[in-house]
Each structure stands twice: as structure tokens, then as C-alpha cells.
Protein backbone atom coordinates (compact mmCIF):
# COMPACT_ATOMS: atom_id res chain seq x y z
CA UNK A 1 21.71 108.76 -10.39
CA UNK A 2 21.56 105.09 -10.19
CA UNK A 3 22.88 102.98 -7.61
CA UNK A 4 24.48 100.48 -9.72
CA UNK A 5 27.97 100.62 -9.64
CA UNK A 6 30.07 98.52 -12.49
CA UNK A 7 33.29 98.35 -11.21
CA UNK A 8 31.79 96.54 -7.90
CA UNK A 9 32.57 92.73 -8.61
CA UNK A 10 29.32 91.65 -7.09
CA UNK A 11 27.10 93.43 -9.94
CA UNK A 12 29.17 91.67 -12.86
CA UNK A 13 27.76 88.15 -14.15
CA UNK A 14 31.45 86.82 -15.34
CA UNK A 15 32.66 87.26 -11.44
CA UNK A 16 29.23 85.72 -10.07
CA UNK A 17 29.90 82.77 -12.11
CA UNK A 18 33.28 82.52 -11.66
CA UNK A 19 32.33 81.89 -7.58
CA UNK A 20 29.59 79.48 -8.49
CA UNK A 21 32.28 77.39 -10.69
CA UNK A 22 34.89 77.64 -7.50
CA UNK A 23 32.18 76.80 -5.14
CA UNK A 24 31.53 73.88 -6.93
CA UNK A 25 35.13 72.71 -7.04
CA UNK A 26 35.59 73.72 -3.35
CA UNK A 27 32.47 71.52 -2.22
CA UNK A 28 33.80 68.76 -3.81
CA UNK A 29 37.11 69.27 -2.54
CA UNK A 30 35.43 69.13 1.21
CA UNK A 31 33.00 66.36 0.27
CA UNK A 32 35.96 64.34 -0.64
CA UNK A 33 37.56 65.26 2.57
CA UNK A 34 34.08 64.52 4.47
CA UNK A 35 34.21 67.83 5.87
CA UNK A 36 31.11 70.24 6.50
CA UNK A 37 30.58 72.55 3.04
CA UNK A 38 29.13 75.79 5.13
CA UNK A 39 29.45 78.74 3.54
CA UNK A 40 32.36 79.84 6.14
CA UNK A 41 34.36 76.50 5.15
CA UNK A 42 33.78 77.67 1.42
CA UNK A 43 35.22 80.89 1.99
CA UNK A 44 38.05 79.31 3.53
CA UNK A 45 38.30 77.08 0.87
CA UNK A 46 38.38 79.93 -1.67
CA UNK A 47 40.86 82.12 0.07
CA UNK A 48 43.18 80.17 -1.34
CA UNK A 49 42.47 80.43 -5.19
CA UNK A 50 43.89 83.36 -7.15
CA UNK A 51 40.89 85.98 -6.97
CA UNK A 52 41.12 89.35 -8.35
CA UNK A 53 38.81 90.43 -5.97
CA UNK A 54 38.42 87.92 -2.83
CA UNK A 55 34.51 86.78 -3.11
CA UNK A 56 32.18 88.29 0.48
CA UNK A 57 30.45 85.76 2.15
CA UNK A 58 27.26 86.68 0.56
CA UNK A 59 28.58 86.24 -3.06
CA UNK A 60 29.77 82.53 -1.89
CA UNK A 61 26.15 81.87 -0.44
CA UNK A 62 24.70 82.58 -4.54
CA UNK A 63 27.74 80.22 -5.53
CA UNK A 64 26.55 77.83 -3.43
CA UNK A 65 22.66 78.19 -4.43
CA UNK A 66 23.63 78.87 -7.84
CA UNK A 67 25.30 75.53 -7.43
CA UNK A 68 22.83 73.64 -5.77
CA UNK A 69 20.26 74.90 -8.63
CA UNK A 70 22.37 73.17 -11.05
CA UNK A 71 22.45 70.07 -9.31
CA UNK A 72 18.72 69.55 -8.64
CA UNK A 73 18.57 70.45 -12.73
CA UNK A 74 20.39 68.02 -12.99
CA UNK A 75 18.92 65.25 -10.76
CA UNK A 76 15.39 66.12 -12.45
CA UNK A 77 16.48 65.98 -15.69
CA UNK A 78 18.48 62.41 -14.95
CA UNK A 79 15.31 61.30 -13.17
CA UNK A 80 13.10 62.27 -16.36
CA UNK A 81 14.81 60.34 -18.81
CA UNK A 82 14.81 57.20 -16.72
């Protein structure tokens, strides 16, 4: 039988995005704040938000490369049009 297991959180694309949209916001928040945005300080960042499922450590590090994919689209696609 497969391997893949649907109720596990870390297989379903909604979740995965919902942690790269709260990584976002909780990178901010510590930018703001000048503080380091490791993925430990993320995940102490996010234990405070209302998760059905608390996010690992390893789903916060794809939030946070998920994240820093959009941000480098971003920064090319600003760059191009200049």
C-alpha cells in the first residue's frame, strides 16, 4: 500500500500554505522587532496562532523557503519592469 497518508497535515497543500502565509506574517512581525527570523524563532512565533495542528519545524523551514521564493519572484519581476 502506499505510504501517503491524508489525514497527516504535512501531505495537504491548504495546511502547507497556510504555514507559508503565517511565516510570512511572523517574519515581519520579528523584522519589525529587529529580531533574528530562524526557523526556531518562527516556531515560536507561530505557537501562538490558532493551529489545528501545531506546524513541525520542518514544515516552518518550506514556509520560510516557500516564502523566500515569493520574495525573490517578486524582486525579479520589480527589477524587470524597471
Amino acid at each position: 500500500m502506499a505510504t501517503h497518508r491524508p489525514q497527516d497535515p504535512g501531505f495537504v497543500p491548504e495546511f502547507e500554505f497556510q504555514v507559508a502565509i503565517s511565516v510570512l506574517e511572523a517574519s515581519e512581525a520579528l523584522a519589525v522587532r529587529r529580531r533574528p527570523i530562524t526557523p526556531e524563532s518562527l516556531a515560536r512565533q507561530l505557537r501562538i496562532r490558532p493551529f489545528p495542528v501545531r506546524p513541525t519545524v520542518a514544515q516552518i523551514e518550506r514556509g520560510l523557503a516557500q516564502v523566500q521564493c515569493w520574495r525573490t519572484q517578486i524582486l525579479t519581476r520589480d527589477l524587470l519592469l524597471h
